[in-house]
C-alpha atoms as a PDB file:
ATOM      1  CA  UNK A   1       9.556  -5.147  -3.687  1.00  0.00           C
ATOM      2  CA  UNK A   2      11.139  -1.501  -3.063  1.00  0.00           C
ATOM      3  CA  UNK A   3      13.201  -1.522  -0.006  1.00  0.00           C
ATOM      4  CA  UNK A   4      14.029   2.079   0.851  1.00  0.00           C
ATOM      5  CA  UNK A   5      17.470   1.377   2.837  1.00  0.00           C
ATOM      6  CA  UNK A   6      17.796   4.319   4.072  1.00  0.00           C
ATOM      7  CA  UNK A   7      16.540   7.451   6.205  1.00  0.00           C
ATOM      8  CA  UNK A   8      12.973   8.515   5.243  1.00  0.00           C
ATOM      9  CA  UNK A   9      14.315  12.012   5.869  1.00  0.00           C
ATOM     10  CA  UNK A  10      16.653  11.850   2.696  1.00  0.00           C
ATOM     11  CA  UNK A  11      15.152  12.958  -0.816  1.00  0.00           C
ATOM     12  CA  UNK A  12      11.759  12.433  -0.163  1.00  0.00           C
ATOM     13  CA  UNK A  13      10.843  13.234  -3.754  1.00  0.00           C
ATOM     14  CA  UNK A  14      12.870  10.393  -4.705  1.00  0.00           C
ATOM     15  CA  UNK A  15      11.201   8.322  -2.431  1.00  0.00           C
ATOM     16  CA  UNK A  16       7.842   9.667  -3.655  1.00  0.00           C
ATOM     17  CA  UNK A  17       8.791   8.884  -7.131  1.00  0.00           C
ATOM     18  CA  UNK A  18       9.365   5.402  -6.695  1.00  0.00           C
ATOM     19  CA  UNK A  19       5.934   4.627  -4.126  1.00  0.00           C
ATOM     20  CA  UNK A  20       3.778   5.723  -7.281  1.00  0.00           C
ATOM     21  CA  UNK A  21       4.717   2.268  -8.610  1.00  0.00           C
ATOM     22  CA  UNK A  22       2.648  -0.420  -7.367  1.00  0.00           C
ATOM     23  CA  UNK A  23       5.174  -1.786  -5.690  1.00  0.00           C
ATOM     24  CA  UNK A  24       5.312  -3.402  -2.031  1.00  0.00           C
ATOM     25  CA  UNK A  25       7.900  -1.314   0.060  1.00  0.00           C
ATOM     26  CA  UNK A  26       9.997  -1.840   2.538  1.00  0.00           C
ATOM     27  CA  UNK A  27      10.613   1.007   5.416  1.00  0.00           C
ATOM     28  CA  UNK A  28      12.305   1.667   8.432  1.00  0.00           C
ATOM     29  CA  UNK A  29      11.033   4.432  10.780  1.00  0.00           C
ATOM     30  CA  UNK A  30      13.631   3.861  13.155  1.00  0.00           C
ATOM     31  CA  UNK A  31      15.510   5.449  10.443  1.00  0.00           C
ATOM     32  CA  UNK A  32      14.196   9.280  10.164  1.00  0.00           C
ATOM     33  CA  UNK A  33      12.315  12.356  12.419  1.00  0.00           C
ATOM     34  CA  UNK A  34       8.868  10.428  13.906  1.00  0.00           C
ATOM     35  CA  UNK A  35       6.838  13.255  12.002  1.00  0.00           C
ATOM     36  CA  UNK A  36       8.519  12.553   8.889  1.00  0.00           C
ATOM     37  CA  UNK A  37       8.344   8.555   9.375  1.00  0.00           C
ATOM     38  CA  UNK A  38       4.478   8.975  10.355  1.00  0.00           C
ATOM     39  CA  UNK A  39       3.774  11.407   7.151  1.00  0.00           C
ATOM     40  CA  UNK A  40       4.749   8.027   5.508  1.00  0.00           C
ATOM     41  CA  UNK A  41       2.927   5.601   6.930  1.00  0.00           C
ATOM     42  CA  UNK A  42       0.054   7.780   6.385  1.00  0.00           C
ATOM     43  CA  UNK A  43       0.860   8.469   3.090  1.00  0.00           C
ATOM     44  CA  UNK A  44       1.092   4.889   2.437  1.00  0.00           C
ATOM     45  CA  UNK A  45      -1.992   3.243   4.117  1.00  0.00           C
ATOM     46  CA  UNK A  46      -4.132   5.776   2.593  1.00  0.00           C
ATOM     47  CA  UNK A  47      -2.559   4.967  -0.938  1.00  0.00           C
ATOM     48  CA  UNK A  48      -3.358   1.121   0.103  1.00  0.00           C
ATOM     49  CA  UNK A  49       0.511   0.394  -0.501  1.00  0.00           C
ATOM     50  CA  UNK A  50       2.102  -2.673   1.168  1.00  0.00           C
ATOM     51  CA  UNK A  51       3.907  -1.945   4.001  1.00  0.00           C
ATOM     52  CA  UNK A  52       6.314  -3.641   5.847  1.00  0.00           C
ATOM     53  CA  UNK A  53       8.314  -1.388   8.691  1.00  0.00           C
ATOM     54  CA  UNK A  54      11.721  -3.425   9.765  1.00  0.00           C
ATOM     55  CA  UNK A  55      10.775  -1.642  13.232  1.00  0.00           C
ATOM     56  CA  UNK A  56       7.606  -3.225  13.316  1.00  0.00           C
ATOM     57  CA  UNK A  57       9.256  -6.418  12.422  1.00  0.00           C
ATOM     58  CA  UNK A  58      12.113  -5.625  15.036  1.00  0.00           C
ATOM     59  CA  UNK A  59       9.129  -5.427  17.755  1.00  0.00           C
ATOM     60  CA  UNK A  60       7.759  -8.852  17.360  1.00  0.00           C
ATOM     61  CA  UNK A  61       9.840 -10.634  20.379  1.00  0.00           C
ATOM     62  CA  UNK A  62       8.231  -7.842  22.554  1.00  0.00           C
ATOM     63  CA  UNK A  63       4.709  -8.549  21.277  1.00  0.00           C
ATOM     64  CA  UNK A  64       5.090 -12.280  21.552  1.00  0.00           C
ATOM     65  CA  UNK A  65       7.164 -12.033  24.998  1.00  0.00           C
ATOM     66  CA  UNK A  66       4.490  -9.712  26.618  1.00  0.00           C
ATOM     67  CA  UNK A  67       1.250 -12.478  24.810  1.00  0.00           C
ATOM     68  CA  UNK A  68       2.746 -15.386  26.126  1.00  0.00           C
ATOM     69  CA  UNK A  69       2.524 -13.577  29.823  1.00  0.00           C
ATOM     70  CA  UNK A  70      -0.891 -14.229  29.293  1.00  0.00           C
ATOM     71  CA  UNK A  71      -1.386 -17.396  27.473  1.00  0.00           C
ATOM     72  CA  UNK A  72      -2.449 -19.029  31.057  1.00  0.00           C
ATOM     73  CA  UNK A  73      -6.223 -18.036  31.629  1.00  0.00           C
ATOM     74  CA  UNK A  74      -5.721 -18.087  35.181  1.00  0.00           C
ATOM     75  CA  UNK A  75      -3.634 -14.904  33.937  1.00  0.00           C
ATOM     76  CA  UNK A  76      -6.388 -12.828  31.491  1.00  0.00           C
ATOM     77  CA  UNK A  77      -7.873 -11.378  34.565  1.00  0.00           C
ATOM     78  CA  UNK A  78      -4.778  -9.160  34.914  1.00  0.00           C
ATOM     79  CA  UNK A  79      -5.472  -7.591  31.388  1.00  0.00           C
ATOM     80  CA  UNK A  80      -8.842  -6.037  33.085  1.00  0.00           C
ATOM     81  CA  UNK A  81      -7.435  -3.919  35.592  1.00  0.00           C
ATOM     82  CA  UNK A  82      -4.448  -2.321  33.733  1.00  0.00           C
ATOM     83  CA  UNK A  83      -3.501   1.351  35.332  1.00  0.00           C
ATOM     84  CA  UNK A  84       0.168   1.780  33.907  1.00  0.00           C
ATOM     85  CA  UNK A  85       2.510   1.096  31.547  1.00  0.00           C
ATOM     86  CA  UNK A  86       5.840   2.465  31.093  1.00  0.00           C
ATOM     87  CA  UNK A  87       8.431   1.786  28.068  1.00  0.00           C
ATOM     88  CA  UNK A  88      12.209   2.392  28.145  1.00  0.00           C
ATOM     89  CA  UNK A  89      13.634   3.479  25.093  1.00  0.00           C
ATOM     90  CA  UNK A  90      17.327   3.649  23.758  1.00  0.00           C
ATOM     91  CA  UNK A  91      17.708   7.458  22.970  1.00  0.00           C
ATOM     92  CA  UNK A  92      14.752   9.484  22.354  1.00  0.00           C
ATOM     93  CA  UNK A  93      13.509   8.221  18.689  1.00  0.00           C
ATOM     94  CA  UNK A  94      10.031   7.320  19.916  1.00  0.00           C
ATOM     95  CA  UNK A  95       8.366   5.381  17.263  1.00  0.00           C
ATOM     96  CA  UNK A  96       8.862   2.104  18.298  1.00  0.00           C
ATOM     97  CA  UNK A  97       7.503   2.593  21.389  1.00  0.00           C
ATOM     98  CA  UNK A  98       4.959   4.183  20.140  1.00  0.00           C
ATOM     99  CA  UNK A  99       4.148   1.069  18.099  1.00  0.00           C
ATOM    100  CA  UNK A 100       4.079  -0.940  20.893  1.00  0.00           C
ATOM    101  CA  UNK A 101       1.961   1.340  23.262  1.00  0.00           C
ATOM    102  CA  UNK A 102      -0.711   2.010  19.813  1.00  0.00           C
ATOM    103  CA  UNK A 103      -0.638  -2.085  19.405  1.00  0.00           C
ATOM    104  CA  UNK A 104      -1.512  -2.766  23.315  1.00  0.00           C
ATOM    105  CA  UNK A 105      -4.399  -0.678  23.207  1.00  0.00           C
ATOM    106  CA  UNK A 106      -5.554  -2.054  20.316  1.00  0.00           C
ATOM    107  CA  UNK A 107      -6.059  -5.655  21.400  1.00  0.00           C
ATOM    108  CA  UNK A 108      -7.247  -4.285  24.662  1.00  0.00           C
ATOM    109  CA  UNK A 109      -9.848  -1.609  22.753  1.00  0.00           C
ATOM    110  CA  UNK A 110      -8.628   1.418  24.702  1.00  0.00           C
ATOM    111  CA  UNK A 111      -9.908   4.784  23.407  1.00  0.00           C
ATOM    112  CA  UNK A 112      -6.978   7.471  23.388  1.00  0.00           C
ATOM    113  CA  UNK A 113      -7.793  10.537  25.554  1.00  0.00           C
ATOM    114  CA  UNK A 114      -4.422  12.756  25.774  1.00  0.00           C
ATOM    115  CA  UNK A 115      -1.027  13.188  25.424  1.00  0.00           C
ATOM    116  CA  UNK A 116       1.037  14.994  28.260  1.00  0.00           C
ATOM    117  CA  UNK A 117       4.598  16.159  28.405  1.00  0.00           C
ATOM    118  CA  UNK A 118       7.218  16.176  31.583  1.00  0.00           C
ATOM    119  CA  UNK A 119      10.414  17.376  29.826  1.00  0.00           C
ATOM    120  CA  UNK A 120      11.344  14.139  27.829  1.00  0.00           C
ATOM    121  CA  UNK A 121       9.063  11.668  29.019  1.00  0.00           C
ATOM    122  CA  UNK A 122       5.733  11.518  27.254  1.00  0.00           C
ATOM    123  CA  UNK A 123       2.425  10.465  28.894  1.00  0.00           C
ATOM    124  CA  UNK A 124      -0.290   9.205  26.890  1.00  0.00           C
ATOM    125  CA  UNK A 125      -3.542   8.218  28.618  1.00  0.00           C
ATOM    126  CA  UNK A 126      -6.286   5.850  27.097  1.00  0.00           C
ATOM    127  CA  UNK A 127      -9.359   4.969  28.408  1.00  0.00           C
ATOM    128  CA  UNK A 128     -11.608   1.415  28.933  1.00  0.00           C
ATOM    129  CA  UNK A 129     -14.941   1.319  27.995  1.00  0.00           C
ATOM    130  CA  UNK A 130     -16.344   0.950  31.484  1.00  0.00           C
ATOM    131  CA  UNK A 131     -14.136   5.114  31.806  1.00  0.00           C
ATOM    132  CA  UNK A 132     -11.854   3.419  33.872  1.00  0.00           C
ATOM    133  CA  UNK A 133      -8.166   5.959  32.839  1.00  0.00           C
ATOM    134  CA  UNK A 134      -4.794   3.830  31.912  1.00  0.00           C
ATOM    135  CA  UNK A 135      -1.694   5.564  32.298  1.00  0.00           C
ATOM    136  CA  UNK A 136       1.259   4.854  29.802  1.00  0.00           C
ATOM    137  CA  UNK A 137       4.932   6.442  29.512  1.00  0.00           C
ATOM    138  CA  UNK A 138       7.559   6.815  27.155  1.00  0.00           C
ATOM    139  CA  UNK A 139      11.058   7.428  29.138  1.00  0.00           C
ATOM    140  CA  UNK A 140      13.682   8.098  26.834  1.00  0.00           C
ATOM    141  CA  UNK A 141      17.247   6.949  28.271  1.00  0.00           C
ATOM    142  CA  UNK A 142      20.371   6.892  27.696  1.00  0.00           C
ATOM    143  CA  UNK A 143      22.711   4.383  26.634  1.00  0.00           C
ATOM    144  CA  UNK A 144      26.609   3.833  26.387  1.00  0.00           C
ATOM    145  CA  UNK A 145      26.357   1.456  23.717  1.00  0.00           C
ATOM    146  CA  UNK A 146      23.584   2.317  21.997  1.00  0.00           C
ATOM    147  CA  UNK A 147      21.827  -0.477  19.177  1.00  0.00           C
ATOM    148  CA  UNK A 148      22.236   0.316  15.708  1.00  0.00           C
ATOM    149  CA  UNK A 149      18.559   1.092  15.321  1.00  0.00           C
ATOM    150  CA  UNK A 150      17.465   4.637  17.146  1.00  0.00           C
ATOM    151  CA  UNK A 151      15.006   3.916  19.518  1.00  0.00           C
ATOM    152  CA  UNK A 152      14.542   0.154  20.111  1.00  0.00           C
ATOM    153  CA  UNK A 153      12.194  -0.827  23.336  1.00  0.00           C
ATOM    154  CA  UNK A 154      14.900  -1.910  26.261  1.00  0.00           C
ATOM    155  CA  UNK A 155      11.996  -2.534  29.141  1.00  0.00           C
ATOM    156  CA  UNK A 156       8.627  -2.484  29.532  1.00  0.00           C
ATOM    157  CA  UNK A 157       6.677  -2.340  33.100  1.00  0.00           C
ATOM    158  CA  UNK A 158       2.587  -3.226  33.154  1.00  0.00           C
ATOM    159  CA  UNK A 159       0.720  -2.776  36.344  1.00  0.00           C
ATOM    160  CA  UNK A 160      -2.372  -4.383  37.167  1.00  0.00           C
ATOM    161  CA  UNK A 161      -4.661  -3.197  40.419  1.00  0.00           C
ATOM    162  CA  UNK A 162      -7.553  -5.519  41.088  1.00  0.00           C
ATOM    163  CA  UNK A 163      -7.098  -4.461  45.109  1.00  0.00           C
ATOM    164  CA  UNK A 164      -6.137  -1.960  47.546  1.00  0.00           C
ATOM    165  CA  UNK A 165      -3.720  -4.801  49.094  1.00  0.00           C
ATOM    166  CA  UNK A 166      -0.881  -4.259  47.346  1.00  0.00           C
ATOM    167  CA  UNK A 167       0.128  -7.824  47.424  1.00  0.00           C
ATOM    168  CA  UNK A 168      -2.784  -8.519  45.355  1.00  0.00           C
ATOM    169  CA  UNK A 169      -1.737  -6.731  42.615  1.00  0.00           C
ATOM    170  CA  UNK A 170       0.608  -7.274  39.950  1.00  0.00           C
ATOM    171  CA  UNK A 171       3.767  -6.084  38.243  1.00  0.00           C
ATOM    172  CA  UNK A 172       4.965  -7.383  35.014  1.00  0.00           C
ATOM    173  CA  UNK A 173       8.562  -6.533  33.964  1.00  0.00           C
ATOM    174  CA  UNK A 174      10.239  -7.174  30.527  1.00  0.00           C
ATOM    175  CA  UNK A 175      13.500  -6.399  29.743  1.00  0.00           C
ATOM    176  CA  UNK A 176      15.715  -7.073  27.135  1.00  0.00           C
ATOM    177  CA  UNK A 177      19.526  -9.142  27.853  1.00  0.00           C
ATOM    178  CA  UNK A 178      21.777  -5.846  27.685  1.00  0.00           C
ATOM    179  CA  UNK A 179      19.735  -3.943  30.139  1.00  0.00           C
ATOM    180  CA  UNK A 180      19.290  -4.421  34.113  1.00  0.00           C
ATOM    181  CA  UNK A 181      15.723  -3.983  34.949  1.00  0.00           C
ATOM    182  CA  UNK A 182      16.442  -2.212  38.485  1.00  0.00           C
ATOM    183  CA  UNK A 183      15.020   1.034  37.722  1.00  0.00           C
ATOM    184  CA  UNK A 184      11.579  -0.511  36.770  1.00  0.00           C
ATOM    185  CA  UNK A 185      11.628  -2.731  39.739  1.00  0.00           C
ATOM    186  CA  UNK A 186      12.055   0.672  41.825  1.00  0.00           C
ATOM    187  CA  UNK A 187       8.722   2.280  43.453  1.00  0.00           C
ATOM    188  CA  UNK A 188       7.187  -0.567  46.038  1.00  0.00           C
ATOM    189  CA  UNK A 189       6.767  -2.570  42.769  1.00  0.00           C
ATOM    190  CA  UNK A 190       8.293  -5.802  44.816  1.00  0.00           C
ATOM    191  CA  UNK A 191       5.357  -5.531  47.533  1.00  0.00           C
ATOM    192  CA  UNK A 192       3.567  -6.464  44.378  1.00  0.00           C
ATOM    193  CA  UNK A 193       3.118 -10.256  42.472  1.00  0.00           C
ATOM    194  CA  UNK A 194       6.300  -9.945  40.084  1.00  0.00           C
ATOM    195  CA  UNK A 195       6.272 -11.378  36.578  1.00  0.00           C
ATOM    196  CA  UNK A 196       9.464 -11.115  35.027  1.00  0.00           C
ATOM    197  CA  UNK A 197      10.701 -12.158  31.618  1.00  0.00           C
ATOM    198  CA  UNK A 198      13.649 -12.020  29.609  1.00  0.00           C
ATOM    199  CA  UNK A 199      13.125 -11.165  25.468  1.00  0.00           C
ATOM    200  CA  UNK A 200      15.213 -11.594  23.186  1.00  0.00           C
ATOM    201  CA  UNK A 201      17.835  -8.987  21.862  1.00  0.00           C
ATOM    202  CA  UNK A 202      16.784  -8.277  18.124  1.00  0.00           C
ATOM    203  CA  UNK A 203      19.546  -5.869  17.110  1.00  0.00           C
ATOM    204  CA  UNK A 204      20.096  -7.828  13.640  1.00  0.00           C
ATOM    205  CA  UNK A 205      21.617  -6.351  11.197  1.00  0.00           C
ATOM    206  CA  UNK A 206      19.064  -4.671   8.117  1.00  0.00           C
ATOM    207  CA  UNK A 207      19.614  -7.204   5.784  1.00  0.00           C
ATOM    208  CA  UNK A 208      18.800  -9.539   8.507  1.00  0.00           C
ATOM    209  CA  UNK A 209      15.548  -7.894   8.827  1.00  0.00           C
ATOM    210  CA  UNK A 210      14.856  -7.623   5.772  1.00  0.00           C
ATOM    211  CA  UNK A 211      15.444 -12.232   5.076  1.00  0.00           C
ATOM    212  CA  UNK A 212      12.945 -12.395   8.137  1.00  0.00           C
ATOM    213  CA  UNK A 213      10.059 -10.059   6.711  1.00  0.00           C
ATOM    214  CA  UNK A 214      10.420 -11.661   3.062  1.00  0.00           C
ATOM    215  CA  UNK A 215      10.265 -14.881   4.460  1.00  0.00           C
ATOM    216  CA  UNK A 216       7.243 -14.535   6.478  1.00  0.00           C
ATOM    217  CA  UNK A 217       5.378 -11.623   4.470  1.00  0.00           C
ATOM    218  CA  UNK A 218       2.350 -12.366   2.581  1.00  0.00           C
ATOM    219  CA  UNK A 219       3.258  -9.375   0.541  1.00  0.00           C
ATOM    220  CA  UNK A 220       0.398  -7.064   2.265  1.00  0.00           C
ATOM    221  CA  UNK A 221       0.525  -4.958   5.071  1.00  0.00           C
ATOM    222  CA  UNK A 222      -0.263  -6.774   8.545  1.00  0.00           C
ATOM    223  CA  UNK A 223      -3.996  -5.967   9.670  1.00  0.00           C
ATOM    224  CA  UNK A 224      -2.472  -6.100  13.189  1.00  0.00           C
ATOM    225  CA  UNK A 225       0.089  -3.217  11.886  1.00  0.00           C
ATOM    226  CA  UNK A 226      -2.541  -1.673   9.898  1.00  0.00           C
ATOM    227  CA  UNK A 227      -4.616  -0.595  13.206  1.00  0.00           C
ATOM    228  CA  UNK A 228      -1.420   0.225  15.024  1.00  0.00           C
ATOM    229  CA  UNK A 229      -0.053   2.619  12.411  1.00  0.00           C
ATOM    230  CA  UNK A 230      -4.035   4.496  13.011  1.00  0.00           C
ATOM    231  CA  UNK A 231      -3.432   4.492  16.570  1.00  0.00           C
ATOM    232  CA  UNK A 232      -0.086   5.921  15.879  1.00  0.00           C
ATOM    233  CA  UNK A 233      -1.364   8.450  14.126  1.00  0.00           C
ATOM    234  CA  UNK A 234      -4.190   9.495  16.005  1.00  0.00           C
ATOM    235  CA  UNK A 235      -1.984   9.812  19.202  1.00  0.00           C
ATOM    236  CA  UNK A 236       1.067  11.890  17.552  1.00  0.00           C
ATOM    237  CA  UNK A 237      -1.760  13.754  16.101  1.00  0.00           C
ATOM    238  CA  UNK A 238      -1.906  15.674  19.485  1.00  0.00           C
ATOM    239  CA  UNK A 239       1.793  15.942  20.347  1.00  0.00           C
END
């Protein structure tokens, strides 16, 4: 294992020098510019290196928060009629959001369309199959006491329409414990059915991270993070 504890921004041929072993690495692209962090990535899944992101890692309460939503059947309906998605960030480091965003469209099969810019926030639109358009946001915020990692998720908001009644339509909110979720309640969102959920803080230390992922790592990169990092790409791509 080569954990790179550090800022993918610092001596790159360094880092370079030491991902022409065969070994399986260990990243952090909260740490580093999001072009430089992505060049990685790239690098590395073309390369067929291991890789294991401590952001990616840091994103799994949000994953499992936002499946477990829809573990009821009576639920998977909701997943059909997605228009919008929005993601609060801490700052304006955008990968892990990006993650996020790239791993929802994923499991839903969403074909990216366009990215969009309205002074900080970022817009990226995807598309179903059946050309129905889904909206999704990046807002960058700021924070007093900001997490040790640049640009962890704080909330999420998912809108489903399956009516013109409002009523009959649903909001989903996540948020994390240090952060009210009053802004994304804003908007009429109440006239809607609101899910809301609580996930977990994850602002472990590195080392921390880095015990989790070597406990539960199979020592290749995730399949699940493999498609993700292509989304990833394929959006920034067109920044």
């Amino acid at each position: 294992w080569l954990w790179w504890n550090g800022s993918l921004d610092e001596s790159p041929e360094i880092f370079e020098y030491f991902t022409n072993y065969g070994l399986r690495l260990i990243i952090d692209t909260a740490l580093g510019s999001p072009q430089r962090c992505l060049k990685v990535l790239d690098q590395l899944n073309n390369s067929n290196k291991a890789i294991n992101d401590l952001n990616w890692v840091r994103l799994k309460n949000w994953r499992e928060s936002l499946a477990m939503i829809f573990d009821p059947p009576s639920r998977r309906p909701i997943l059909d009629h997605i228009t919008d998605i929005d993601v609060d960030i801490e700052g304006e480091h955008i990968i892990q959001a990006l993650f996020l965003i790239s791993w929802i469209s994923d499991k839903l099969e969403w074909g990216f369309t366009k990215v969009d810019y309205y002074g900080e926030i970022i817009k990226i639109e995807f598309e179903r199959k059946n050309g129905e358009r889904i909206s999704t946001t990046i807002n960058p915020l700021p924070v007093g006491n900001p997490s040790i990692h640049p640009g962890q998720v704080i909330g999420l908001r998912l809108i489903s329409k399956v009516s013109s009644v409002q009523k009959n339509n649903t909001c989903i909110i996540l948020g994390c414990e240090s952060v009210e979720c009053m802004r994304l309640e804003a908007g009429g969102m109440a006239d809607m059915q609101l899910i809301e959920q609580v996930v977990p803080n994850s602002f472990s230390s590195s080392e921390s991270d880095v015990s989790k992922l070597l406990g539960s790592s199979r020592g290749s990169t995730s399949p699940l993070f493999e498609n993700t990092i292509k989304i990833a790409l394929q959006i920034f791509a067109n920044f």
